[in-house]
Protein backbone atom coordinates (compact mmCIF):
# COMPACT_ATOMS: atom_id res chain seq x y z
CA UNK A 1 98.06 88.20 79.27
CA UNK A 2 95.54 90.31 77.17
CA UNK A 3 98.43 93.42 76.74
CA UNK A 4 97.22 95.74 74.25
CA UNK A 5 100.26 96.59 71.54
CA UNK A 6 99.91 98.25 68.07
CA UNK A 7 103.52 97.87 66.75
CA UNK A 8 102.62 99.02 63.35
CA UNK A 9 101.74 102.54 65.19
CA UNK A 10 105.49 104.61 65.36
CA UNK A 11 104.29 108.08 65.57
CA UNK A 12 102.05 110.21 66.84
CA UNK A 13 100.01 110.96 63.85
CA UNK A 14 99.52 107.51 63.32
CA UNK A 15 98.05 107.03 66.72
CA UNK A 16 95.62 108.98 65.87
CA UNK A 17 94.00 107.92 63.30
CA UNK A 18 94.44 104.31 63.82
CA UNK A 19 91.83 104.62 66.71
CA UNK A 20 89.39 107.10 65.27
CA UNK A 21 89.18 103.95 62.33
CA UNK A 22 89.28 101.21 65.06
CA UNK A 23 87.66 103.11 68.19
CA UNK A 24 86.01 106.13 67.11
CA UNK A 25 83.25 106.02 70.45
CA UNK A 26 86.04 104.66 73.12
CA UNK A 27 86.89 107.58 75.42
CA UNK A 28 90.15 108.78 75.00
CA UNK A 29 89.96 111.97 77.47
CA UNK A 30 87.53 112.36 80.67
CA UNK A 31 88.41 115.34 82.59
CA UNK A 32 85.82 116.91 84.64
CA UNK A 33 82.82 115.37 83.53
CA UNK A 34 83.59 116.01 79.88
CA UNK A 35 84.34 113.43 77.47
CA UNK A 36 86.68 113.60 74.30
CA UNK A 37 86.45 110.09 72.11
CA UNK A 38 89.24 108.66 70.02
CA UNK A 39 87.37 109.93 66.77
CA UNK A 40 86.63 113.60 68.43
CA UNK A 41 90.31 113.83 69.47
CA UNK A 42 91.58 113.01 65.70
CA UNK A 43 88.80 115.22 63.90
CA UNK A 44 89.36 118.34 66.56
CA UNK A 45 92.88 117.87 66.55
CA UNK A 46 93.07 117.91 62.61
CA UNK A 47 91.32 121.27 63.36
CA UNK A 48 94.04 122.88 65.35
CA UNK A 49 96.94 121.39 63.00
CA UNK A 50 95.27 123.09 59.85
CA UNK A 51 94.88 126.50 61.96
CA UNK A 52 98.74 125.94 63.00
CA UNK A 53 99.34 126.05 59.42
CA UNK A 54 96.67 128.48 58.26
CA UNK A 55 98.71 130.99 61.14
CA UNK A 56 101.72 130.63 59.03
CA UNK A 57 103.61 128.54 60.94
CA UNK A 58 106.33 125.75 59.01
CA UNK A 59 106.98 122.34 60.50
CA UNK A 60 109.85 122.49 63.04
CA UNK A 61 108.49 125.67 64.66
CA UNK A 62 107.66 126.02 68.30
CA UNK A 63 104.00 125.57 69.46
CA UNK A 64 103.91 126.12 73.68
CA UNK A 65 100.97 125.50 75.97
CA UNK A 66 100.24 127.44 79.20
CA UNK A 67 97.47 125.64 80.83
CA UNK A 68 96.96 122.96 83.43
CA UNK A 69 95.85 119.94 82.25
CA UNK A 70 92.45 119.27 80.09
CA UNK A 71 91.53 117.86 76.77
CA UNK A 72 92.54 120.68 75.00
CA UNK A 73 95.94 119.98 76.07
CA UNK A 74 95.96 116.63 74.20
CA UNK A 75 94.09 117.67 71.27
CA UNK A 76 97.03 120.59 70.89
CA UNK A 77 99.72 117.29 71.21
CA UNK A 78 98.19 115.56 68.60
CA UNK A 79 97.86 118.72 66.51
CA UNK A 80 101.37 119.53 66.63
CA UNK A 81 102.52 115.92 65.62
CA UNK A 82 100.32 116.70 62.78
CA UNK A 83 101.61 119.84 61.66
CA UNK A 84 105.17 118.56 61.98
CA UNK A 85 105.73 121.36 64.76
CA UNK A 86 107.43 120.70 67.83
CA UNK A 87 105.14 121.44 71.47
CA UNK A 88 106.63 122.95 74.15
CA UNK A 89 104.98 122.35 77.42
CA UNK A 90 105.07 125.37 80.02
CA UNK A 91 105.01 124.61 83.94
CA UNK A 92 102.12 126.73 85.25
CA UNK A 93 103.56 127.20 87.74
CA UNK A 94 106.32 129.11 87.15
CA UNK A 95 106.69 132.80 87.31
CA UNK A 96 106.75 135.20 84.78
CA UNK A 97 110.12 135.63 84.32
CA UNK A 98 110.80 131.69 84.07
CA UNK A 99 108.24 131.30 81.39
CA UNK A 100 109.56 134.34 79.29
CA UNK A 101 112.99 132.50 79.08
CA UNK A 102 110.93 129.49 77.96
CA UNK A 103 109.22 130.82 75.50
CA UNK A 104 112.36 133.29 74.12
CA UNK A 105 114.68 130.35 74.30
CA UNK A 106 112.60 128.46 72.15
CA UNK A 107 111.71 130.29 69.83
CA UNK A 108 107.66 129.79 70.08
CA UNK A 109 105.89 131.32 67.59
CA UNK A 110 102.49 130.04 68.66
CA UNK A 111 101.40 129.84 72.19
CA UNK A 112 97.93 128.43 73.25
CA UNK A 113 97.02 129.71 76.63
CA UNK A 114 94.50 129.49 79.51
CA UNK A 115 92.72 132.84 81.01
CA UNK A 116 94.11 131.58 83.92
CA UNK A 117 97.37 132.35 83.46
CA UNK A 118 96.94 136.03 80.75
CA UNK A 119 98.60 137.99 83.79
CA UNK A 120 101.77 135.93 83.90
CA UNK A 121 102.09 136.51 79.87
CA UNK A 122 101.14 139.98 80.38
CA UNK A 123 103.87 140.55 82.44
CA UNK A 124 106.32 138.44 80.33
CA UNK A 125 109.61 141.66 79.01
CA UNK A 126 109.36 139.61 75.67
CA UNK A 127 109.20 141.68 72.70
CA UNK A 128 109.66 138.45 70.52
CA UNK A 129 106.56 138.24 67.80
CA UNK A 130 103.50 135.67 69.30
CA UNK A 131 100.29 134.33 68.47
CA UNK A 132 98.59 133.93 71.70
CA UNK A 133 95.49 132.03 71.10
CA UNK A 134 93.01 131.39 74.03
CA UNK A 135 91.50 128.03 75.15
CA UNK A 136 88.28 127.40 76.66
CA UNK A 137 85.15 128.74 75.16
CA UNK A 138 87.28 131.06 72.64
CA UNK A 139 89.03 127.42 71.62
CA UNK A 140 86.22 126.62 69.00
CA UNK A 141 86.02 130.15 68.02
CA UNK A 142 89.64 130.28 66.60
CA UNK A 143 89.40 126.74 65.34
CA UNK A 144 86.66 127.84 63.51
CA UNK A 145 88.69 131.15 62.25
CA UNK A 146 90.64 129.60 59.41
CA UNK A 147 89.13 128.38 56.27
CA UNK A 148 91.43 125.10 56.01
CA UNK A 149 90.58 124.12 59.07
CA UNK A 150 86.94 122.32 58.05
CA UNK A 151 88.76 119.82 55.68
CA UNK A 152 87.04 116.83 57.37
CA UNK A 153 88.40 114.32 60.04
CA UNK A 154 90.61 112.33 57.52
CA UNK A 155 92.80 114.96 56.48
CA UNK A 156 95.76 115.18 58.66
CA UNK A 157 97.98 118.01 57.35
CA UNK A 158 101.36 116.67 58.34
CA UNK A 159 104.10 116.38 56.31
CA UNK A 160 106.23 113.62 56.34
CA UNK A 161 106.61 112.28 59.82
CA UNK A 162 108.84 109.51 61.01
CA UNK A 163 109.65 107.93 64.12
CA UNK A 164 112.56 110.42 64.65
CA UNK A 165 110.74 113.72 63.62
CA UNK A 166 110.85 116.06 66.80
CA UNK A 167 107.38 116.16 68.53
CA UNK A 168 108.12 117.86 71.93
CA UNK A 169 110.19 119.76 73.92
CA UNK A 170 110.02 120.23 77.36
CA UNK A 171 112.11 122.03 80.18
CA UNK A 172 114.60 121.27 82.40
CA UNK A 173 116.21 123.06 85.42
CA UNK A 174 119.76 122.96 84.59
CA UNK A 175 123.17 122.91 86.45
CA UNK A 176 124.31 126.69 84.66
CA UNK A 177 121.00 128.20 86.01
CA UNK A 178 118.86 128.35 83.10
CA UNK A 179 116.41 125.37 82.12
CA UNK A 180 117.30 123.86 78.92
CA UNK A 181 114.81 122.27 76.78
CA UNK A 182 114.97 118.69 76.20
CA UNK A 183 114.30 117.53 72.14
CA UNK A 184 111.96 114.49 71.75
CA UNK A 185 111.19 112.64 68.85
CA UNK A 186 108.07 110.27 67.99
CA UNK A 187 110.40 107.34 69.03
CA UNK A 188 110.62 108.37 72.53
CA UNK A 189 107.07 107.75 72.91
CA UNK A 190 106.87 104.49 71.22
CA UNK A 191 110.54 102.26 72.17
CA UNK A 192 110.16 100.75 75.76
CA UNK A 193 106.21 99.77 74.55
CA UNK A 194 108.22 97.81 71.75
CA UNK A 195 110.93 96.88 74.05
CA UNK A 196 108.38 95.34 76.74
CA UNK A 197 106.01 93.49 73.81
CA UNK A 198 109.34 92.20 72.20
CA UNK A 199 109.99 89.75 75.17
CA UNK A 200 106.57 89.14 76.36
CA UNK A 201 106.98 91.53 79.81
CA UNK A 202 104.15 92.87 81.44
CA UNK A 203 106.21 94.91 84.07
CA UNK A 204 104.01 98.14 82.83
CA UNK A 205 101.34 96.80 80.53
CA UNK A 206 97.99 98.37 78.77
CA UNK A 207 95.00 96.17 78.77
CA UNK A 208 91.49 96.67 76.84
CA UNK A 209 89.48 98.59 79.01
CA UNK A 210 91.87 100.74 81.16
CA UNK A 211 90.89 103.61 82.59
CA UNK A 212 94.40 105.50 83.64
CA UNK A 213 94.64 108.24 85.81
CA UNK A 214 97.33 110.65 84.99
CA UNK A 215 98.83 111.91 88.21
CA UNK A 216 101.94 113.84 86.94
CA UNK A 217 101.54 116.69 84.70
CA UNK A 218 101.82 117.02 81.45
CA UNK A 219 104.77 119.32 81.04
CA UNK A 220 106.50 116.67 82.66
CA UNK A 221 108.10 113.87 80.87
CA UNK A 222 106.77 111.60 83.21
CA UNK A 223 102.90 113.17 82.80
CA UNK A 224 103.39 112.93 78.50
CA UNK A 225 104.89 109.75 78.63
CA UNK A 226 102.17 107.86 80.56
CA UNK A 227 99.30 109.36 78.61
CA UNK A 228 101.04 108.82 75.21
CA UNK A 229 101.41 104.82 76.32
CA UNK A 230 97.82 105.00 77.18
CA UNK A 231 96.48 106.62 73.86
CA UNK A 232 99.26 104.18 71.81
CA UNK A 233 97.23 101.50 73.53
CA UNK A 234 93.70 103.06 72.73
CA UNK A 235 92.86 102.97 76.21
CA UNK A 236 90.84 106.40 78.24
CA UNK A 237 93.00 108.55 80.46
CA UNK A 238 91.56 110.71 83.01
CA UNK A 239 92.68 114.03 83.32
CA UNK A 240 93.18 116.26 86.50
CA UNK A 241 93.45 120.47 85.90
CA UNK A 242 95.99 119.96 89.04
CA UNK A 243 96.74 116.89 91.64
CA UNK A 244 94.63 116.95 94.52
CA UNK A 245 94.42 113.95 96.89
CA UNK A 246 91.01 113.69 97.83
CA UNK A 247 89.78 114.69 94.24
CA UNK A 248 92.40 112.03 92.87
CA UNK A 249 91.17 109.36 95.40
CA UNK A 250 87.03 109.87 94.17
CA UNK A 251 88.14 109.82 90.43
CA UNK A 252 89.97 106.27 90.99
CA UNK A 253 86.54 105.49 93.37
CA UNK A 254 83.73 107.18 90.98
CA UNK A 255 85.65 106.57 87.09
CA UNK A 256 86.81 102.40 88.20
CA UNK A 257 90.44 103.99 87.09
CA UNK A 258 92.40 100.85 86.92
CA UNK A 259 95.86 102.22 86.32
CA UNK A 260 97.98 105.34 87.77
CA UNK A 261 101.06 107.13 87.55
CA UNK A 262 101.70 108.83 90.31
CA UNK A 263 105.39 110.33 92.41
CA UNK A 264 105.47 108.77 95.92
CA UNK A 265 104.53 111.48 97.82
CA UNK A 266 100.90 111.92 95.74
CA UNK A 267 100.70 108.42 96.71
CA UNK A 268 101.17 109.40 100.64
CA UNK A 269 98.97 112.64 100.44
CA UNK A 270 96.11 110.23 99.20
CA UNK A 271 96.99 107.66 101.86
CA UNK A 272 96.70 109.93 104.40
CA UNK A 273 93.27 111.30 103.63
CA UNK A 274 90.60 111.07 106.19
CA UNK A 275 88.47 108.43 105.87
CA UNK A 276 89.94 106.83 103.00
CA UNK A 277 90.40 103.12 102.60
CA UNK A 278 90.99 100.00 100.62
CA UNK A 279 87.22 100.39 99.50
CA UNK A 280 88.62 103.38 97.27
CA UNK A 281 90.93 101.73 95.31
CA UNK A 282 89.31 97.84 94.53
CA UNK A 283 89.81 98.46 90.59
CA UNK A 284 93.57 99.48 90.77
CA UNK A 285 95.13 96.85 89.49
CA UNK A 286 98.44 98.46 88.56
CA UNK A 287 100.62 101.42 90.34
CA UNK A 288 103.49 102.91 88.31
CA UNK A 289 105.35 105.47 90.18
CA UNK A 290 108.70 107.69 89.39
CA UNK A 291 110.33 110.48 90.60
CA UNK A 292 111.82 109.82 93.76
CA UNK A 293 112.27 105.72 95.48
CA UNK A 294 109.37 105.07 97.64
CA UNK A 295 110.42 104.37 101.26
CA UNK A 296 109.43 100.61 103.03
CA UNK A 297 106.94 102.22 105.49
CA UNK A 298 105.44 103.79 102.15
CA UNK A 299 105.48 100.62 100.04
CA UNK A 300 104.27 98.49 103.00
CA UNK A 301 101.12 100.53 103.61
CA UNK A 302 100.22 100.69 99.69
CA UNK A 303 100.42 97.51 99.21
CA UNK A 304 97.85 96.68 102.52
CA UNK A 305 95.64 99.69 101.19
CA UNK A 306 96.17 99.58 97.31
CA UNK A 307 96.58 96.02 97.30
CA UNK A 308 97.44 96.05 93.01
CA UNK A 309 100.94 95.73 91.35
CA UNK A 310 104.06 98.21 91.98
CA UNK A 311 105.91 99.02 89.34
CA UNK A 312 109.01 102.01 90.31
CA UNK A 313 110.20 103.50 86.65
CA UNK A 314 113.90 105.35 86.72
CA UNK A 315 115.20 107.84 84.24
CA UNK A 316 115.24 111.11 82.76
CA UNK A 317 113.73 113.48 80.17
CA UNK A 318 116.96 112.90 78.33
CA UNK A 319 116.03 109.38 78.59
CA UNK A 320 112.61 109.40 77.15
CA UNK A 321 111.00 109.25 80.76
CA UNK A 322 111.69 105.47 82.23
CA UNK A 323 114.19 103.38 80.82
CA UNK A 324 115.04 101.38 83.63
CA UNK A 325 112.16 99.50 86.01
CA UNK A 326 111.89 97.71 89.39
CA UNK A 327 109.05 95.43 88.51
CA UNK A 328 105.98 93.89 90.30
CA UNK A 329 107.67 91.22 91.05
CA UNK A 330 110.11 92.84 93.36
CA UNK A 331 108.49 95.01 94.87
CA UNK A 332 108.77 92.87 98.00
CA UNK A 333 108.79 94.83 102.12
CA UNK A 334 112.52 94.12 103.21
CA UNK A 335 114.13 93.24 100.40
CA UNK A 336 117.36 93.87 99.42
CA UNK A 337 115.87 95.08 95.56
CA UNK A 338 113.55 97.24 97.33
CA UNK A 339 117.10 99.73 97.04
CA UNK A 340 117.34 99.21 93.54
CA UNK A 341 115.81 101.47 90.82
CA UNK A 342 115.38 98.54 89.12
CA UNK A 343 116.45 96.39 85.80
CA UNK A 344 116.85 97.99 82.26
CA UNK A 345 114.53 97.29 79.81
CA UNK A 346 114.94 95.32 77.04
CA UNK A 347 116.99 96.51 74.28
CA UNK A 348 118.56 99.52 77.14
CA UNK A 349 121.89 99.35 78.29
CA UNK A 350 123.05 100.64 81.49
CA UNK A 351 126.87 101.08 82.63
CA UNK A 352 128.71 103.01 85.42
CA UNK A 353 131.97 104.78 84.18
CA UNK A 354 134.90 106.35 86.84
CA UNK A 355 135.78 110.34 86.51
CA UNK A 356 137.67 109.10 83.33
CA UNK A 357 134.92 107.45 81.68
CA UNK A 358 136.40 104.12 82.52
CA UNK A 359 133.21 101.43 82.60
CA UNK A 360 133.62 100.14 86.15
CA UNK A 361 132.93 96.27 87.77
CA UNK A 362 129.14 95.66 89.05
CA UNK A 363 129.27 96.53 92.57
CA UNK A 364 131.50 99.81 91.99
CA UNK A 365 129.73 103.46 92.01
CA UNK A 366 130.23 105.96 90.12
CA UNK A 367 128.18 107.33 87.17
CA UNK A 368 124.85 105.78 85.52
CA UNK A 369 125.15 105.96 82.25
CA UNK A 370 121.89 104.65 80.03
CA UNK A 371 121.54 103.92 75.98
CA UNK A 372 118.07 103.78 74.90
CA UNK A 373 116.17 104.14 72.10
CA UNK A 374 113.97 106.66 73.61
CA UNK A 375 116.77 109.01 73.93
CA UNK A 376 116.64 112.58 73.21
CA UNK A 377 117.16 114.63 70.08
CA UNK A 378 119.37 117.30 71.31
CA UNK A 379 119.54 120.31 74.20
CA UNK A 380 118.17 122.97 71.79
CA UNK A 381 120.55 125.20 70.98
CA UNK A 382 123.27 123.56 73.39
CA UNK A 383 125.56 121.52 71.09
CA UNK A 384 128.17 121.82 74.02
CA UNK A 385 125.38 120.44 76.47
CA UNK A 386 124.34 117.90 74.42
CA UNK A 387 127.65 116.39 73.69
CA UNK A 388 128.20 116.36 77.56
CA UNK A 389 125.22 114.25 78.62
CA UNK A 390 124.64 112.21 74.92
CA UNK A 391 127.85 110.49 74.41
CA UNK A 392 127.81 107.88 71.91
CA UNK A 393 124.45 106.90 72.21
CA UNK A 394 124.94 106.73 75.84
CA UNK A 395 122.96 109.51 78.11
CA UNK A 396 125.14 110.15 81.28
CA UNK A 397 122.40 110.90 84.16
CA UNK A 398 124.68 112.66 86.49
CA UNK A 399 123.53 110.10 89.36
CA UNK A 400 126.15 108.24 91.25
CA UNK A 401 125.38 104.41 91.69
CA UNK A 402 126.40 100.84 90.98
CA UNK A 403 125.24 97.72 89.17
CA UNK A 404 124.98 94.61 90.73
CA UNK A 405 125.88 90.96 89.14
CA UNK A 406 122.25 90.93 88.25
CA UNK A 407 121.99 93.73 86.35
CA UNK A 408 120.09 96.00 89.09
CA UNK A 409 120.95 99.37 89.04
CA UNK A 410 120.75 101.13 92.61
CA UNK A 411 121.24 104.83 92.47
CA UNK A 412 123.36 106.18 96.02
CA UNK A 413 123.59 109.91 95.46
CA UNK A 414 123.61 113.11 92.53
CA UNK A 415 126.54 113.91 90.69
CA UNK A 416 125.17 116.99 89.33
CA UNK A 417 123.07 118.44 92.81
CA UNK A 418 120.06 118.44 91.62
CA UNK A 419 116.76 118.01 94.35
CA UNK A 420 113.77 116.28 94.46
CA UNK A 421 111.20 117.88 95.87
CA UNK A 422 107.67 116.19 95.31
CA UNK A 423 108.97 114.36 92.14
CA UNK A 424 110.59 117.91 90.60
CA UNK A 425 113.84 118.59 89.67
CA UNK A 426 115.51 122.01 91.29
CA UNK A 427 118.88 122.69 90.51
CA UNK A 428 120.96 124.49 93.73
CA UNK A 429 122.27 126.85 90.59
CA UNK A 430 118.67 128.43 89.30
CA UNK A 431 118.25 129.62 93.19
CA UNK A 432 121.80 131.05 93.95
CA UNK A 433 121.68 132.95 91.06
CA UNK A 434 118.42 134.74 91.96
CA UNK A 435 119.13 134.61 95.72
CA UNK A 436 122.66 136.55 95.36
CA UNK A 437 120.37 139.28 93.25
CA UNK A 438 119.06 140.29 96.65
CA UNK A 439 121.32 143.42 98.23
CA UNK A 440 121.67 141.96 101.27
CA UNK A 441 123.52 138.64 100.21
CA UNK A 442 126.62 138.42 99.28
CA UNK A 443 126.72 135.00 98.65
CA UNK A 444 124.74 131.61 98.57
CA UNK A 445 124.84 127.77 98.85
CA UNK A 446 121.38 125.39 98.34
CA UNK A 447 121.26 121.94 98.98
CA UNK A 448 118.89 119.45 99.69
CA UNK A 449 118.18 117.57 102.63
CA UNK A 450 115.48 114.70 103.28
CA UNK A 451 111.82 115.48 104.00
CA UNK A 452 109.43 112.78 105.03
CA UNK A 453 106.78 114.73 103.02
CA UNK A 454 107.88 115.88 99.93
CA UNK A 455 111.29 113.81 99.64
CA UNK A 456 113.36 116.70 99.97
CA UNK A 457 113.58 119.90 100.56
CA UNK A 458 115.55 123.18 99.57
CA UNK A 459 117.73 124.20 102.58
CA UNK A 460 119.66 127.81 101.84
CA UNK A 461 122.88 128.84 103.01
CA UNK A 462 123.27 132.70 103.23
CA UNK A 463 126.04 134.89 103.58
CA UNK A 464 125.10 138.11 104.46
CA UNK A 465 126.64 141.09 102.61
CA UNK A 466 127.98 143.28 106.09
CA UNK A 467 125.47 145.96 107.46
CA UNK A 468 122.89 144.86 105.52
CA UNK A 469 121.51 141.03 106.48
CA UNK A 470 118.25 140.52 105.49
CA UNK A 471 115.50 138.63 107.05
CA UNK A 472 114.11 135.01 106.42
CA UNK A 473 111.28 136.82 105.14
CA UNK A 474 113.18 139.78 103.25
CA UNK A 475 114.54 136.90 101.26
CA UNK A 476 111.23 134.55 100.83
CA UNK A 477 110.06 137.90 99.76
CA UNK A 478 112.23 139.07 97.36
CA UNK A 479 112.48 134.98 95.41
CA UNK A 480 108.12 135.10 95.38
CA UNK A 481 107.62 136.58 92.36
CA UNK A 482 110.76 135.37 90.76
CA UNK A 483 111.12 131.39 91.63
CA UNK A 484 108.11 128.99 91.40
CA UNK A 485 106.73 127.65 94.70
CA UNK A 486 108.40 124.24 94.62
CA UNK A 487 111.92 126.03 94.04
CA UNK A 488 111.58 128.54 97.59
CA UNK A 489 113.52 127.71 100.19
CA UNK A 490 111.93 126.08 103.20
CA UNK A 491 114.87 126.74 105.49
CA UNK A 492 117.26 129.74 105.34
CA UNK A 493 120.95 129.41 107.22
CA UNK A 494 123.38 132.38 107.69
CA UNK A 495 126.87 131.47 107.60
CA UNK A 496 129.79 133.41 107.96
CA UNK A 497 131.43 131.96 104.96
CA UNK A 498 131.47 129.57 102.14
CA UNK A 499 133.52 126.36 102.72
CA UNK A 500 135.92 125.99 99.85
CA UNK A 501 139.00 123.71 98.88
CA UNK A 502 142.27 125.49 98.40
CA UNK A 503 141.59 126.06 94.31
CA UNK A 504 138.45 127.57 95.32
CA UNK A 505 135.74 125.36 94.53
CA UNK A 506 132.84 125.73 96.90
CA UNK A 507 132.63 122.39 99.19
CA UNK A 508 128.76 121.77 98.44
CA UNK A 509 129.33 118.28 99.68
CA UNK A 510 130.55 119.31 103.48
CA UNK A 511 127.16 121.18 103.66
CA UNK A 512 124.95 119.12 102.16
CA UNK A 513 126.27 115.84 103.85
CA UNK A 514 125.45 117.11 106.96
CA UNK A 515 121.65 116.31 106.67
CA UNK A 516 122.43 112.78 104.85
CA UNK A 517 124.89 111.40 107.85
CA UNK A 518 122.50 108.54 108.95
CA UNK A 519 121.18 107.57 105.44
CA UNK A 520 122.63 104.53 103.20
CA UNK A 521 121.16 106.35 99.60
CA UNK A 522 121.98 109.86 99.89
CA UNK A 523 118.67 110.80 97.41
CA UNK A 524 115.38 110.91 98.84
């Protein structure tokens, strides 16, 4: 086993320069024809972390990035390790109202941002002070700007960075409504590498000469997690402005990509591509997928087309990304593990607790509760939150399951409602709150319910306010320009009323169980 592991690397900054010295002419970055070495990406991203300075900004501040995905995008990670400021990635695909609460909530002060997206910041009601500085061809323009900035590729300008400085902080929907952003420090990025090299496991491994395709974006946890591994290892990612199938399928053909990370249903859109075959995929030698379980027919077909390693990673941004892992190994057509999420890592700990936060005997459900390493910093600004979820050292998911005698840990169904569709999180409470906004409802229920496609998707319960019931389309209308794509509402429902139990308490489960009667794991 030729596994590539740097354990003296712990942060960020040292990544960086430990492969410009080692591995200045490997590729780091290849995104659309271009190419960024390990030596450009530590000189250029020196660059940017001396202009984040020169622009007056102190480490701990907020640096976000509106963009899809590119080398720019790295080079701003590295720089903000660098500066000791914190990154806060921005879903592009969000509307303008969701990114102003991003960017108010955290406080950015600096925000780098594609052309592409200057109408959704001009239409941002913030009236917080911003840099805005623009990538593409301006991007060498500004770097250029400040007179610190030409100080040579071996002066990083951080201050003193450790292994739990903050480094990143990215977004998620929440149960209240409102996304809250998730604190990460160096360490997340580094401890189930360590944990995996410690005992000699190669159930996700890095080998010289990897080419990995990054399937997930970055402002996911899952997106900045597998390119971090890859650039810890010194290996070249390959970046894609935005997941397409058939481009994603002639990268792996064209590049010899040898490695992805990818959410089940990318994996079926690329499956399901004319013409394409085993031929398109001979130098895949390892799939690592997250975000939803992949079903048997799914897994069966892979593995005839694919034909590499499996490896399904569970967890959370509050986890670090994947802290628990079905590995190659089991990853085996009918069976039984096939319905687990898979094993903890070494060094995690996983328990399920009762309502009373009772630990309960392997085979009982109830909630998943996971210590890692990796865990998060903090909610920003949500001491509350964060004592809710981080509990002595112990993140509480908010999925109900069980673990077996073996130490499997088989998720059966969300504690805290949350959907998956296409590998993203939407929370019910986000869309009710904008749907009952409309005039014409007076109130509103979202579940999810299973989608062969996608997972799942949103189904919306609607009562009418009397006289005045809307449409289907007066209400896709009215959530376009407020709710990103992936949160609308396939299906809209009127209902005369709300089920509720005698305190009250809307009966979420009655409707929502509905469309999971003939399933065994009520998540998709």
């Amino acid at each position: 086993m030729d596994q590539l592991h740097h354990p003296q690397l712990q942060t960020l900054v040292r990544t960086a320069s430990f492969h410009a010295e080692h591995r200045p002419a490997t590729p780091a970055v290849l995104c659309e024809g271009r190419t960024l070495t390990y030596g450009q990406l530590h000189r250029e991203s020196n660059r940017v972390a001396h202009a984040i300075r020169a622009a007056g900004l102190e480490p701990g501040d907020r640096v976000a990035y509106l963009g899809k995905e590119s080398e720019h995008y790295y080079e701003v990670l590295f720089a903000c390790a660098k500066s000791g400021t914190v990154l806060v990635p921005v879903n592009w695909r969000l509307t303008a109202p969701e990114v102003s609460h991003i960017l108010e909530d955290s406080g950015t002060r600096l925000l780098f941002l594609e052309d592409e997206f200057g109408p959704v910041v001009e239409r941002l009601p913030s009236e917080a002070p911003r840099t805005i500085v623009a990538l593409g061809e301006h991007f060498p323009a500004w770097k250029a700007t400040h007179p610190d900035t030409d100080l040579g590729s071996d002066t990083d300008p951080a201050p003193h960075v450790t292994p739990d400085t903050p480094v990143a902080q990215l977004y998620t929907s929440g149960t209240t409504g409102l996304p809250k952003g998730v604190v990460l420090a160096h360490r997340s990025f580094f401890a189930i590498r360590d944990a995996l090299a410690s005992e000699g496991l190669d159930w996700i491994d890095w080998r010289a000469g990897d080419i990995a395709l990054i399937g997930i974006p970055g402002f996911h946890i899952g997106g900045l997690w597998w390119a971090t591994q890859n650039f810890n290892a010194g290996t070249t990612v390959v970046a894609m402005r935005a997941f397409a199938a058939r481009e994603a399928v002639g990268l792996i053909r064209d590049l010899g990509i040898t490695t992805i990370c990818v959410v089940p249903a990318m994996l079926r859109m690329m499956l399901t591509e004319p013409g394409v075959g085993a031929k398109d995929f001979t130098t895949v030698r390892k799939t690592v997928y997250g975000g939803s379980p992949i079903s048997e027919a799914l897994l069966e077909e892979s593995l005839a087309v694919v034909d590499c390693e499996f490896a399904q990673i569970y967890g959370l941004t509050e986890t670090g990304n994947t802290a628990v892992c079905l590995p190659p190994a089991d990853h085996v057509p009918g069976g039984s593990l096939m319905q687990a999420a898979g094993r903890p890592y070494p060094g995690v700990r996983g328990k399920v607790i009762d309502d009373a936060g009772r630990e309960l005997p392997p085979g009982a459900v109830g909630e998943v509760c996971l210590a890692t390493p990796a865990h998060m910093v903090e909610y920003w600004n949500l001491p509350e939150k964060t004592a809710e979820t981080l509990v002595d050292g112990w993140i509480h998911t908010g999925d109900a399951g069980f673990i077996d005698e073996d130490g499997y840990v088989f998720i059966r169904d969300r504690i805290k409602d949350a959907i998956l569709v296409a590998g993203e999180n939407v929370y019910p409470a986000e869309i009710e709150n904008v749907l009952e906004g409309h005039p014409g409802v007076a109130e509103a229920v979202v579940v999810g319910a299973p989608d062969e496609r996608w997972g799942e998707y949103v189904h919306a319960f609607v009562v009418p306010v009397p006289e005045q019931r809307p449409t289907r389309r007066d209400l896709h209308t009215f959530l376009v320009p407020r709710l990103a794509s992936f949160k609308l509402p396939a299906r809209y429902e009127f209902i005369d009323s709300v089920p509720r139990n005698p305190s009250g308490k809307i009966l979420r489960r009655e409707l929502r169980d509905r469309f999971w009667t003939d399933s065994v794991r009520k998540v998709n």
